[in-house]
C-alpha atoms as a PDB file:
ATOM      1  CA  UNK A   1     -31.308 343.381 149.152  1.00  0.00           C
ATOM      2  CA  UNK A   2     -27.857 343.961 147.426  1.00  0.00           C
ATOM      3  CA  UNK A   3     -25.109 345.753 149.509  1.00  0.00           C
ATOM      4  CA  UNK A   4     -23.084 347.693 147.339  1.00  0.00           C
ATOM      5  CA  UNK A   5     -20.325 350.091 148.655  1.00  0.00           C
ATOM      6  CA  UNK A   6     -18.700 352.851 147.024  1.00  0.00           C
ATOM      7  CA  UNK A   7     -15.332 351.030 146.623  1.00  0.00           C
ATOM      8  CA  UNK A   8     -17.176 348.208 144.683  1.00  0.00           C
ATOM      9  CA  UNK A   9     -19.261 350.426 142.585  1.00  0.00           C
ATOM     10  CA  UNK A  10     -15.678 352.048 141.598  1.00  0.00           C
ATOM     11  CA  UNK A  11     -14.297 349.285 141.085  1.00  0.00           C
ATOM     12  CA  UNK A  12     -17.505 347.358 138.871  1.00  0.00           C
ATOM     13  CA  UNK A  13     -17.251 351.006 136.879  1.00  0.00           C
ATOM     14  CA  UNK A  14     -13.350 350.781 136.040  1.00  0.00           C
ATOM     15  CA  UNK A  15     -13.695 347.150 134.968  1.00  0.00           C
ATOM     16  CA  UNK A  16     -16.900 347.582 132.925  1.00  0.00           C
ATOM     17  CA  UNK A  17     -15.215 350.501 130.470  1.00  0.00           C
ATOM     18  CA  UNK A  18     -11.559 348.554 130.318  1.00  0.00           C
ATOM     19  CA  UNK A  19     -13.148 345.115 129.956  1.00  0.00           C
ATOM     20  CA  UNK A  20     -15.188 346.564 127.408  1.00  0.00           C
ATOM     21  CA  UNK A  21     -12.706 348.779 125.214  1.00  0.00           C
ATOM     22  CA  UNK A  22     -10.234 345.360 125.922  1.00  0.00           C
ATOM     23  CA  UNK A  23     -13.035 343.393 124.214  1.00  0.00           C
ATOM     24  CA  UNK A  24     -13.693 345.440 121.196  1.00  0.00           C
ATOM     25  CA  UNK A  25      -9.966 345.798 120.350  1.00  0.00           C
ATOM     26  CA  UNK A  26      -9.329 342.618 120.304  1.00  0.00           C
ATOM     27  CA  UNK A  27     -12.715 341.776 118.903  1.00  0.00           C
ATOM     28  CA  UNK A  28     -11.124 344.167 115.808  1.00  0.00           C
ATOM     29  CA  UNK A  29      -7.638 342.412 115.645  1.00  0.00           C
ATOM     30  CA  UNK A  30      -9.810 339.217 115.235  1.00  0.00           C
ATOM     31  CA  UNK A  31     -12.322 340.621 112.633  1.00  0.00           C
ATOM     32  CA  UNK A  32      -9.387 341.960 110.592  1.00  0.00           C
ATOM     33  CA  UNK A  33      -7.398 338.729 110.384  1.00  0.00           C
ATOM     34  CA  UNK A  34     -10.480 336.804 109.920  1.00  0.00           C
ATOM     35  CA  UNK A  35     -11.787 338.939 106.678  1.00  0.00           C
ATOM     36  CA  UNK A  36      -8.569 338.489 105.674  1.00  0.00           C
ATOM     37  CA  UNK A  37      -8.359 334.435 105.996  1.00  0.00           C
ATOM     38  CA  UNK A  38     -11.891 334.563 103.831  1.00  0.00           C
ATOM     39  CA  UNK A  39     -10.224 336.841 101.055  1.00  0.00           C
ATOM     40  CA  UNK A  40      -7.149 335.529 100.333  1.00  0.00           C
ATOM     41  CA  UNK A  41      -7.810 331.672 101.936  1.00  0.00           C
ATOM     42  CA  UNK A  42      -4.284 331.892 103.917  1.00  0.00           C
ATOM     43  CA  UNK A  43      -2.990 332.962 107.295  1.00  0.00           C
ATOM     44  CA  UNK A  44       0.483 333.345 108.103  1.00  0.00           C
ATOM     45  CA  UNK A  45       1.880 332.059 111.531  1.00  0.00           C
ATOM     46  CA  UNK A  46       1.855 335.566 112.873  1.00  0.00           C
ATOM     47  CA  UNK A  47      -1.910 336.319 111.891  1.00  0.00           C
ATOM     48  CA  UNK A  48      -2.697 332.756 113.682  1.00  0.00           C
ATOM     49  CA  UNK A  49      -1.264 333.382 116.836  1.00  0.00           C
ATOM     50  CA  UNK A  50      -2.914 337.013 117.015  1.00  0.00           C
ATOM     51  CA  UNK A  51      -6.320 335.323 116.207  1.00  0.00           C
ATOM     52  CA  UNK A  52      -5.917 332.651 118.982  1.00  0.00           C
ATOM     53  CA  UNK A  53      -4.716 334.849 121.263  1.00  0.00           C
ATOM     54  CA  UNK A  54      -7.790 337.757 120.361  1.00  0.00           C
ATOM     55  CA  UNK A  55     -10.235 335.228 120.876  1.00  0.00           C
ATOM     56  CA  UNK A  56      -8.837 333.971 124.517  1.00  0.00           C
ATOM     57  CA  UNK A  57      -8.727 337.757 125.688  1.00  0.00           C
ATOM     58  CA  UNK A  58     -12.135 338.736 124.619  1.00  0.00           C
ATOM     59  CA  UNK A  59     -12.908 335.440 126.434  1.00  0.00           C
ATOM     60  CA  UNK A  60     -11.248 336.107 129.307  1.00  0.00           C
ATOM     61  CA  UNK A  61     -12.015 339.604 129.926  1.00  0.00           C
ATOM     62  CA  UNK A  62     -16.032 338.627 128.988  1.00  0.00           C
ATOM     63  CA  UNK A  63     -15.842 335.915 131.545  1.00  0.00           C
ATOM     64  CA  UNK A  64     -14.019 338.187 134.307  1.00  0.00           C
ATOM     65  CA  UNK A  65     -16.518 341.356 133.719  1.00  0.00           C
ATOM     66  CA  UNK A  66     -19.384 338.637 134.446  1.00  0.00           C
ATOM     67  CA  UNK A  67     -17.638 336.965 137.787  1.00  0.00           C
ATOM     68  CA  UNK A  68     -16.457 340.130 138.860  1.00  0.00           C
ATOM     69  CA  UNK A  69     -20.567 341.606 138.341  1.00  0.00           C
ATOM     70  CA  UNK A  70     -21.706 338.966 140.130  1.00  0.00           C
ATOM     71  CA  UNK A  71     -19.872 338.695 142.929  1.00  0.00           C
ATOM     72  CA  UNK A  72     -20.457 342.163 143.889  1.00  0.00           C
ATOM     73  CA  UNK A  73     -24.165 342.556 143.078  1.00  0.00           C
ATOM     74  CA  UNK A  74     -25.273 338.606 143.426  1.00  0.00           C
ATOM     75  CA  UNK A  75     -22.874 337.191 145.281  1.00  0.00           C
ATOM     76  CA  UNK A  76     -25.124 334.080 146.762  1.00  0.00           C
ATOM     77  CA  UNK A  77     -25.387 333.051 143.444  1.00  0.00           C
ATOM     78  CA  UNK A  78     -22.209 332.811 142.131  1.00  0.00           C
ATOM     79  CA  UNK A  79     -20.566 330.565 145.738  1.00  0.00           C
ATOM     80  CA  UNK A  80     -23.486 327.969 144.557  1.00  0.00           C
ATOM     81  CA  UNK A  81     -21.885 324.369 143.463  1.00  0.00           C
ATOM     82  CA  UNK A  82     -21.098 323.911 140.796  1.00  0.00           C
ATOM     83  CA  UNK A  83     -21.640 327.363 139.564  1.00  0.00           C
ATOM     84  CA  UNK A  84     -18.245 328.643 141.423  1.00  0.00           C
ATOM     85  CA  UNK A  85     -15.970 325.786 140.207  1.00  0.00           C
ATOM     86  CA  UNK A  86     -17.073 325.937 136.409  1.00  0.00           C
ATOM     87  CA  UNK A  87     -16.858 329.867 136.598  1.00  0.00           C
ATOM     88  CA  UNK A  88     -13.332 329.501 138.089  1.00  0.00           C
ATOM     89  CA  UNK A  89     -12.218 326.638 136.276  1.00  0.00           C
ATOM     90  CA  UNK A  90     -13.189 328.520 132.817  1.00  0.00           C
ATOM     91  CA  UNK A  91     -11.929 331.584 133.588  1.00  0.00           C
ATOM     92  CA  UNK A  92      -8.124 329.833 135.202  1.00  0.00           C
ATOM     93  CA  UNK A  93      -8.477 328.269 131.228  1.00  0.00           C
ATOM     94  CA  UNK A  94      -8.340 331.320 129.152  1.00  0.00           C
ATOM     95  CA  UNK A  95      -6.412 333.473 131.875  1.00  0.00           C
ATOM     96  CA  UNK A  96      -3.483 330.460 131.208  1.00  0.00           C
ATOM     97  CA  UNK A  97      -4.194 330.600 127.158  1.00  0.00           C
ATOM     98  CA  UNK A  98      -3.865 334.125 127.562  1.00  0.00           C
ATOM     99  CA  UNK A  99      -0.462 334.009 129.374  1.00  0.00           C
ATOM    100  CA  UNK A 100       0.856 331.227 127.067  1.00  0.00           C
ATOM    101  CA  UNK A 101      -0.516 332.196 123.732  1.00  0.00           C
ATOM    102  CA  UNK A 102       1.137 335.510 124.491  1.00  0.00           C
ATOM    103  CA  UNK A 103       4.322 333.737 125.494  1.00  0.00           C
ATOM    104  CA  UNK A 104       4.072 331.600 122.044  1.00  0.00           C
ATOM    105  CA  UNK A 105       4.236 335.119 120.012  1.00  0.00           C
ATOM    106  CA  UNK A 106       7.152 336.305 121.583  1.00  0.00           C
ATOM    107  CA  UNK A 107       8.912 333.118 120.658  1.00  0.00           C
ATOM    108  CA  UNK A 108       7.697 333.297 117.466  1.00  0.00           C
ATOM    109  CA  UNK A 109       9.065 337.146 117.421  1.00  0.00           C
ATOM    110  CA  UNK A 110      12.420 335.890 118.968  1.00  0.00           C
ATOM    111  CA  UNK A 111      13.087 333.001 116.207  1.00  0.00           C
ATOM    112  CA  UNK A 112      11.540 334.810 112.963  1.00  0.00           C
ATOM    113  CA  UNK A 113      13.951 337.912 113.593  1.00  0.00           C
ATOM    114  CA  UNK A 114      16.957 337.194 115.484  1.00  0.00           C
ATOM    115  CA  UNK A 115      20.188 336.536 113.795  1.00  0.00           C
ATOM    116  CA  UNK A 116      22.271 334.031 115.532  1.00  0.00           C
ATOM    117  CA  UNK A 117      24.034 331.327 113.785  1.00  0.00           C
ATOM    118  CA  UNK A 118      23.255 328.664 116.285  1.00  0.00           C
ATOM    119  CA  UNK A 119      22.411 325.492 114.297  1.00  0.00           C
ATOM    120  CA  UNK A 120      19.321 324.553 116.439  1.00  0.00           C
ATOM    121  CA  UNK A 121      17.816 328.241 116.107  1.00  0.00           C
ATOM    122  CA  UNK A 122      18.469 327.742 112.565  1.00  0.00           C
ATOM    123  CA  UNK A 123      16.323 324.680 112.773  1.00  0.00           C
ATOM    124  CA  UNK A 124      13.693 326.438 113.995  1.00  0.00           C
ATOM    125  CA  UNK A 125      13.684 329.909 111.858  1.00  0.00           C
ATOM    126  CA  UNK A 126      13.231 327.491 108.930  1.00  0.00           C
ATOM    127  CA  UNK A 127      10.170 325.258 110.250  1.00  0.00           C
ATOM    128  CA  UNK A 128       8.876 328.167 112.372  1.00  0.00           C
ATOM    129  CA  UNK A 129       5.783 327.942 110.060  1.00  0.00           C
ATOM    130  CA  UNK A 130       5.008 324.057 110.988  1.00  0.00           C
ATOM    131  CA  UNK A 131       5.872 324.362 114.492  1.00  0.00           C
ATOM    132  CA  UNK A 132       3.164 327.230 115.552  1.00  0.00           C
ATOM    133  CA  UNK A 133       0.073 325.020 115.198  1.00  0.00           C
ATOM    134  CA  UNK A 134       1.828 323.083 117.619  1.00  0.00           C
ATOM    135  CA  UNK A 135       2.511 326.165 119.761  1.00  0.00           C
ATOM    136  CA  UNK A 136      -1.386 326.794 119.830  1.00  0.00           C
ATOM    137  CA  UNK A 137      -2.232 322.960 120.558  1.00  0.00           C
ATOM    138  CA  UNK A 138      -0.119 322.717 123.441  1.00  0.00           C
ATOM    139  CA  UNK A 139      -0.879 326.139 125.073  1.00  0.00           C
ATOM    140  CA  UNK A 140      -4.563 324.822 124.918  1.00  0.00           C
ATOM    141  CA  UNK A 141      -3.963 321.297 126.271  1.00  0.00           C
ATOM    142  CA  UNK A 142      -1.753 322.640 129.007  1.00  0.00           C
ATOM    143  CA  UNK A 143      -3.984 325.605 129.527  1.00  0.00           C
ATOM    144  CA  UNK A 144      -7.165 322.583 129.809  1.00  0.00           C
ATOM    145  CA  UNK A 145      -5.142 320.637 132.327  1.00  0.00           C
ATOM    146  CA  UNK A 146      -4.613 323.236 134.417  1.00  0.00           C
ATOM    147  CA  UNK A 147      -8.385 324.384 134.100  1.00  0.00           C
ATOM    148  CA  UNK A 148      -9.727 320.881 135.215  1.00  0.00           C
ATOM    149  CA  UNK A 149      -6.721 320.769 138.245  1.00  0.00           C
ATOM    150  CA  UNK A 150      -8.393 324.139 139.187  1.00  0.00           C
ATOM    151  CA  UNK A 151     -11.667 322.359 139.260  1.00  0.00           C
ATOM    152  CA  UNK A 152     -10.841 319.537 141.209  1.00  0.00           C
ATOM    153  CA  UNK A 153      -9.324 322.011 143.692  1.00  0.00           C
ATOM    154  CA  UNK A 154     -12.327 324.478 143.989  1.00  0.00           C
ATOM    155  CA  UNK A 155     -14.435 321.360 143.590  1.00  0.00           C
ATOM    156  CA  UNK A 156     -13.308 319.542 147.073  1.00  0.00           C
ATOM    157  CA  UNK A 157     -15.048 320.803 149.930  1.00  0.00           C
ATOM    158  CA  UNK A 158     -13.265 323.077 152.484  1.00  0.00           C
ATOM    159  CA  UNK A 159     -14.984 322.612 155.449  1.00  0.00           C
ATOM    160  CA  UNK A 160     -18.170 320.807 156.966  1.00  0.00           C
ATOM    161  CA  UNK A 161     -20.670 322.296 160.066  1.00  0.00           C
ATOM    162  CA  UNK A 162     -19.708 319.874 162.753  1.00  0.00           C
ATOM    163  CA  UNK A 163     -19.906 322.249 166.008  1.00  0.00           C
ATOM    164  CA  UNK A 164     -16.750 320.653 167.352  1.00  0.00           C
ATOM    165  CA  UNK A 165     -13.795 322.742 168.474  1.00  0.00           C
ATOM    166  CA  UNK A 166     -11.355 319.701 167.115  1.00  0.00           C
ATOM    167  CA  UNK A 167     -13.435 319.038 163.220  1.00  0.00           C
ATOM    168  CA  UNK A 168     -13.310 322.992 162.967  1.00  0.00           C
ATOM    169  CA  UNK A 169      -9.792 323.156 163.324  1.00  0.00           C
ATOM    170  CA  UNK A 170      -9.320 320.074 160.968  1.00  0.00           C
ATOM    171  CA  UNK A 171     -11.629 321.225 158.445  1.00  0.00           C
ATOM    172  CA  UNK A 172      -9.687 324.992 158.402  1.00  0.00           C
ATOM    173  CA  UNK A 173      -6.265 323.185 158.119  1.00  0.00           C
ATOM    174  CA  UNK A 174      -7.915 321.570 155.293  1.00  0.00           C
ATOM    175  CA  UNK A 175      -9.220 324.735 153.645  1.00  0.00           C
ATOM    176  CA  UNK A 176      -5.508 326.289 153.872  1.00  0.00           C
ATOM    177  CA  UNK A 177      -4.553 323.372 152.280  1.00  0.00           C
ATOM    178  CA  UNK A 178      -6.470 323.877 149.215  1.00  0.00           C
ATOM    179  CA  UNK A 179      -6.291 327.459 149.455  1.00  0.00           C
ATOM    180  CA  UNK A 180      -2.214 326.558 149.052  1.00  0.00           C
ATOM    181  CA  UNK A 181      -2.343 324.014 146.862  1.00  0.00           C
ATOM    182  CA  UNK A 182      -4.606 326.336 144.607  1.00  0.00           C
ATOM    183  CA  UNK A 183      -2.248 329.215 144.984  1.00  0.00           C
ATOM    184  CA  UNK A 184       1.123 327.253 144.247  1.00  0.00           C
ATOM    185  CA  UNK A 185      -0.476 325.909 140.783  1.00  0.00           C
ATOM    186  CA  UNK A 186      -1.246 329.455 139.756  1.00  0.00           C
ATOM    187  CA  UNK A 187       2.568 330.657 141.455  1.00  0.00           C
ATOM    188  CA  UNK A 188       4.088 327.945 139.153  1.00  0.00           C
ATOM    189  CA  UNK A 189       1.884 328.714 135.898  1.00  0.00           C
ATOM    190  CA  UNK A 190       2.379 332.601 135.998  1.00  0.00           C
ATOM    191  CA  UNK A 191       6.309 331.710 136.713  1.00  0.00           C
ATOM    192  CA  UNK A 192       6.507 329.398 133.857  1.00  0.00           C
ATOM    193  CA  UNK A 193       4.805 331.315 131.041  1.00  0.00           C
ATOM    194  CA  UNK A 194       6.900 334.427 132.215  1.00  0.00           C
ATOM    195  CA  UNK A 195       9.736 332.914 131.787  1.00  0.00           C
ATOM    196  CA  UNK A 196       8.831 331.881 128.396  1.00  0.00           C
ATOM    197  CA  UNK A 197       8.330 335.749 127.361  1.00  0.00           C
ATOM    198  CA  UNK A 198      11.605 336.625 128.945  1.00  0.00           C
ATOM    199  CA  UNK A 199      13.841 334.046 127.867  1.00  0.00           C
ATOM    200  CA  UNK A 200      13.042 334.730 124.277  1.00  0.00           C
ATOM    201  CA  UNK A 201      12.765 338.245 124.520  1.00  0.00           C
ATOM    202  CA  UNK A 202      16.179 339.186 125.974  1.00  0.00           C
ATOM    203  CA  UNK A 203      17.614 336.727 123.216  1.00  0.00           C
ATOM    204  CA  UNK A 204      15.571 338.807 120.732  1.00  0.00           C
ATOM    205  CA  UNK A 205      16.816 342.392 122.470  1.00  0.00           C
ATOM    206  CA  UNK A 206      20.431 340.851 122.969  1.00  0.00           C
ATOM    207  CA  UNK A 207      20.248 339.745 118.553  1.00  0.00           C
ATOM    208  CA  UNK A 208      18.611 343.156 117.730  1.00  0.00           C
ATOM    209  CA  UNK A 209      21.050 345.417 119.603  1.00  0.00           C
ATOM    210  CA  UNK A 210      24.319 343.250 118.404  1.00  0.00           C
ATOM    211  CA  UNK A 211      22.658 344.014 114.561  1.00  0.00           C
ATOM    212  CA  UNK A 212      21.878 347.602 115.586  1.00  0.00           C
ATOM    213  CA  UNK A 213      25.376 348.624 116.683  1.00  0.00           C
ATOM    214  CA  UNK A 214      26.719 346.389 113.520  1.00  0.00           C
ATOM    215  CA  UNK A 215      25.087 348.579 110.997  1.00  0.00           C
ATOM    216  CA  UNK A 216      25.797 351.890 112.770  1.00  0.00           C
ATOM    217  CA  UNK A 217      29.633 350.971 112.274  1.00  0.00           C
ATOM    218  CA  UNK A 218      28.950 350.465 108.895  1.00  0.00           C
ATOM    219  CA  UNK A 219      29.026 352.709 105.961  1.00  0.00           C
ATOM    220  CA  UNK A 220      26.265 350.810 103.797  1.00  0.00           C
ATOM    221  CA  UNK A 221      22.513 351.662 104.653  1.00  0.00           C
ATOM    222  CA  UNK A 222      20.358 348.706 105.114  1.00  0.00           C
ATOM    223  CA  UNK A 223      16.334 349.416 104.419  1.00  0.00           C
ATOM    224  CA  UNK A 224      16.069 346.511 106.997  1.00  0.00           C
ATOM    225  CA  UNK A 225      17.246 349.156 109.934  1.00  0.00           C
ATOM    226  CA  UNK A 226      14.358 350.859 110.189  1.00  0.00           C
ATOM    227  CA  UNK A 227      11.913 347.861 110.725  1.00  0.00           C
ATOM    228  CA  UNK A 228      14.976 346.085 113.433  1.00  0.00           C
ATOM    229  CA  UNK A 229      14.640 349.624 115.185  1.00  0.00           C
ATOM    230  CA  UNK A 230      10.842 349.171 115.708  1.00  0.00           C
ATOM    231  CA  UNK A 231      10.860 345.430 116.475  1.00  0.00           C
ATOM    232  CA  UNK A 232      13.010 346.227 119.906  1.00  0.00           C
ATOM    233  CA  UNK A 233      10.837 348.844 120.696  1.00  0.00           C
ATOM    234  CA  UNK A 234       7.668 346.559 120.390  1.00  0.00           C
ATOM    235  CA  UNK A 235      10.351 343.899 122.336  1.00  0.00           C
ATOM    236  CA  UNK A 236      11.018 345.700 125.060  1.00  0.00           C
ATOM    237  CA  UNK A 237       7.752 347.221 125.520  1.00  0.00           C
ATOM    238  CA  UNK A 238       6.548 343.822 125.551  1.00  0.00           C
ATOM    239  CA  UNK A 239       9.117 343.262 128.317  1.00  0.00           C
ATOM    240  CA  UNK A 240       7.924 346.077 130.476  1.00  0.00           C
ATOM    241  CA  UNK A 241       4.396 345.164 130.338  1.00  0.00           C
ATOM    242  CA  UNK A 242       5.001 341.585 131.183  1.00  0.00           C
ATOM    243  CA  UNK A 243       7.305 342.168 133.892  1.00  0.00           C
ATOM    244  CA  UNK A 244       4.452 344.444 135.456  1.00  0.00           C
ATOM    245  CA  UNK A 245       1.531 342.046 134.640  1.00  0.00           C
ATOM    246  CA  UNK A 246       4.118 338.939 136.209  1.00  0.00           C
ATOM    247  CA  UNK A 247       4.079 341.478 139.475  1.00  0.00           C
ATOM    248  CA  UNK A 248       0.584 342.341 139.429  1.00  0.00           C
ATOM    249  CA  UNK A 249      -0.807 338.619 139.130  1.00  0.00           C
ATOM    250  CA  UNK A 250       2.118 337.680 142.151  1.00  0.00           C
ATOM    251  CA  UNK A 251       0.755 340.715 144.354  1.00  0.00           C
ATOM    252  CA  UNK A 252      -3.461 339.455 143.447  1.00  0.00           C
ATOM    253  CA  UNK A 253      -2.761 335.865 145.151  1.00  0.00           C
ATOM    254  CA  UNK A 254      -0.959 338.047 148.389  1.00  0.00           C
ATOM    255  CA  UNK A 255      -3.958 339.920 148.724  1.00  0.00           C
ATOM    256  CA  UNK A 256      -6.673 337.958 147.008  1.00  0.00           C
ATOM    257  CA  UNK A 257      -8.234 337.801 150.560  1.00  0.00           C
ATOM    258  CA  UNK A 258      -8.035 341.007 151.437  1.00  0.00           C
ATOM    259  CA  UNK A 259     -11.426 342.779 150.437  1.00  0.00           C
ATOM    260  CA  UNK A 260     -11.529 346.415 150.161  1.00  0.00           C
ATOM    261  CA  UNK A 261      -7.564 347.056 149.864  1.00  0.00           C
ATOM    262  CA  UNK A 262      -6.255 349.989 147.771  1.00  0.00           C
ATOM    263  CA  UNK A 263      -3.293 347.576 146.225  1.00  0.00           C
ATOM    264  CA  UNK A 264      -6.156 345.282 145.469  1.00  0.00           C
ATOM    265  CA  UNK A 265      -7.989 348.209 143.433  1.00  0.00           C
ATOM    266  CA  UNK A 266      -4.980 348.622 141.637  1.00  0.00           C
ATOM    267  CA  UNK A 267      -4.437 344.857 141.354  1.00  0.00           C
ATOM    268  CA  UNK A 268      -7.680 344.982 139.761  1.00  0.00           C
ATOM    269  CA  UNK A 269      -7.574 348.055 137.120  1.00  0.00           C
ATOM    270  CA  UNK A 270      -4.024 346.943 135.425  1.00  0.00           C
ATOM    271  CA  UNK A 271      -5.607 343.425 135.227  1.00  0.00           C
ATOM    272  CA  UNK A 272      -8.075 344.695 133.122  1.00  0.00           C
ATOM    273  CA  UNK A 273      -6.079 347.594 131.443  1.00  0.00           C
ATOM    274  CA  UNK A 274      -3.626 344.924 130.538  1.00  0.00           C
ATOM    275  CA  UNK A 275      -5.138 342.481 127.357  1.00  0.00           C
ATOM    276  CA  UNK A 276      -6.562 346.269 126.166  1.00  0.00           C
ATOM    277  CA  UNK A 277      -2.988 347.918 125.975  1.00  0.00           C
ATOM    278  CA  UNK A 278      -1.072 345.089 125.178  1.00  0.00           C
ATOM    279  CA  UNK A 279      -3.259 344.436 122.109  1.00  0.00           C
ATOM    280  CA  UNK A 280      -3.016 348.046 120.937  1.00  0.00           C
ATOM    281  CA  UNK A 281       0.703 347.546 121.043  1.00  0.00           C
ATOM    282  CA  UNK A 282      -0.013 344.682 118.537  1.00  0.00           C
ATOM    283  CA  UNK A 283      -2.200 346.840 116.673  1.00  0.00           C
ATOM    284  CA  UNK A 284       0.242 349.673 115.782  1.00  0.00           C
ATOM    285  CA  UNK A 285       3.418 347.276 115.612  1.00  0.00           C
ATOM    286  CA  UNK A 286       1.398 345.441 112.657  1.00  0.00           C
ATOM    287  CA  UNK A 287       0.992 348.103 110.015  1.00  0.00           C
ATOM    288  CA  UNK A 288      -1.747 346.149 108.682  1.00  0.00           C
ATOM    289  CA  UNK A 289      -3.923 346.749 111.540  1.00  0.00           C
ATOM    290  CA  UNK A 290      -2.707 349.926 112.117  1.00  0.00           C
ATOM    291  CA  UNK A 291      -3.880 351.002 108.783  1.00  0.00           C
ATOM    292  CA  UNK A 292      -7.524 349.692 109.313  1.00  0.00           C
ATOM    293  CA  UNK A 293      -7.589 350.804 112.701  1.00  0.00           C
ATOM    294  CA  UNK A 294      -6.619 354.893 111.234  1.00  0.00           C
ATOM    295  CA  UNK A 295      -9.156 354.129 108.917  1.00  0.00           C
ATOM    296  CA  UNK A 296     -12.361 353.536 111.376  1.00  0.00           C
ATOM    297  CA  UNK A 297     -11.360 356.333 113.424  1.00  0.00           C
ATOM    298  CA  UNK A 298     -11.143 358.663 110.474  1.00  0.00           C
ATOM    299  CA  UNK A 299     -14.935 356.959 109.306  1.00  0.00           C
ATOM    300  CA  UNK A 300     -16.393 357.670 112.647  1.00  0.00           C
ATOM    301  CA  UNK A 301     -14.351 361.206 113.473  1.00  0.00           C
ATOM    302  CA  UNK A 302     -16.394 362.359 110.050  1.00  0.00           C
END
C-alpha cells in the first residue's frame, strides 16, 4: 500500500506539468536546430551549444520527473542497490552538463560580442568557432567524472545492523561523512560553474554598457544598437536567473533532509520551472526560433 500525502501529491502535480512543458521546449529548440543541420549540412557554434545543452535538459528533467515519481509512490524500489546509485549518479551527470553547458554559452555570448581590445580576448573572438567543440568535450568529461565520484559516494555503504551502542555510533559518523563529502562535491560544482556564468557575463554587461553609452554620445546611428540593446537584456536576465538557480540549488543541500518543508516545495518548483524558462529566454533571444515557435502557436490557435 502506497502512502501518499497531500503535500506530495502537490508537489508530483507541479513537477509533472513543468517537467513536461520544460521537456517539450527544449525538445523544440532541438528539433529546430536539428532540421536545420539536415538542410543546410552546417551548424554554427551557437546552434551546437543550444543542441547539447537541449538534449541534457530534456535529459535531466526526464530523469528527475522519474526519481522524483518514484520516490513518492515506490519508494522501496528506488533505495534498492544499485538502482539508487545509477539513478543518482545519472541524474548528478546531466544536472552538471546542464550547469556547465549553460556556463559554456554565456562564454561563448561574452567573447562573440564584447569589444575589448585585450590581445588574449582577441585570440579567442577569432578561434571562438574551434574552441566550442572543446567547450562541449570538457563539460561532458568533467560532468562524467563527477557522475562516477557521485557513484562511488552513494555506492559505499553508510551503515551496517550491528546492535552495538559503539558500531552504531561509528557507522552514523560514517554516514555524515559521506553525506559531507557528497554535499561538498556538489557545493564546489554549483560554485564553479556559477562562477563561470558570472565572470563572463559581467565582462559582457560591463563591454555592452561602455558601447551603449559610446553611441548615445554620438551623432552617427549604428543599425548594430538595436541588437547590443537586446543582447544585455538576454545578459542580464541570464544573470538574474542564475543567481536565483545558484541560491536555490545552495538552499536544496540545507534542506535536502528535511521532508515536508515549505522552502523545500519551493526548492522544488523553481528547480523544475528553471531549464523551462531559461530555454524560452533562448527561444525569443534567437529570432530564428522565435519565428518557428510564433508559427506553431498560430498553426494550433487556428
Amino acid at each position: 500500500q502506497v502512502n501518499v500525502t497531500s503535500f506530495d501529491a502537490t508537489t508530483m502535480v507541479i513537477m509533472t506539468l513543468q517537467a513536461f512543458s520544460g521537456m517539450w521546449i527544449n525538445a523544440f529548440i532541438v528539433s529546430v536546430f536539428c532540421m536545420g543541420w539536415f538542410k543546410k549540412k552546417t551548424l554554427n557554434s551557437n546552434e551546437k551549444i543550444l543542441i547539447f545543452l537541449g538534449c541534457c535538459r530534456f535529459c535531466d528533467l526526464c530523469i528527475s520527473w522519474v526519481y522524483s515519481f518514484l520516490s513518492i509512490i515506490y519508494p522501496k524500489y528506488i533505495y534498492v542497490h544499485p538502482i539508487l546509485q545509477i539513478v543518482v549518479s545519472t541524474q548528478s551527470f546531466f544536472n552538471y552538463s546542464n550547469l556547465w553547458f549553460s556556463a559554456s554559452l554565456c562564454a561563448f555570448y561574452c567573447i562573440k560580442i564584447a569589444n575589448f581590445r585585450n590581445s588574449f580576448l582577441i585570440y579567442l573572438k577569432l578561434n571562438i568557432d574551434r574552441i566550442v567543440p572543446w567547450l562541449l568535450l570538457g563539460s561532458v568529461l568533467l560532468s562524467m567524472v563527477i557522475g562516477i565520484l557521485v557513484y562511488d559516494i552513494t555506492d559505499k555503504p553508510h551503515c551496517n545492523n550491528h546492535n552495538s551502542t559503539g558500531r552504531f555510533w561509528k557507522a552514523s559518523i560514517k554516514m555524515d561523512k559521506h553525506i559531507f563529502l557528497s554535499f561538498f562535491l556538489i557545493g564546489c560544482g554549483y560554485t564553479a560553474s556559477f562562477m563561470a556564468v558570472v565572470i563572463p557575463a559581467l565582462l559582457l554587461l560591463f563591454s555592452l554598457w561602455r558601447y551603449k553609452r559610446h553611441m548615445q554620445t554620438n551623432t552617427m546611428k549604428d543599425i548594430r544598437m538595436d541588437a547590443h540593446v537586446r543582447a544585455m537584456k538576454s545578459i542580464l536576465s541570464f544573470f538574474i536567473m542564475y543567481s536565483i538557480n545558484f541560491l536555490v540549488l545552495i538552499l536544496k543541500l540545507v534542506y535536502a533532509t528535511k521532508k515536508g518543508n515549505p522552502v523545500m516545495f519551493l526548492i522544488v518548483v523553481f528547480q523544475y520551472a528553471f531549464p523551462g524558462v531559461h530555454s524560452l529566454i533562448l527561444i525569443f533571444s534567437n529570432p530564428k526560433l522565435e519565428k518557428k515557435l510564433l508559427r506553431i502557436l498560430s498553426c494550433v490557435r487556428c
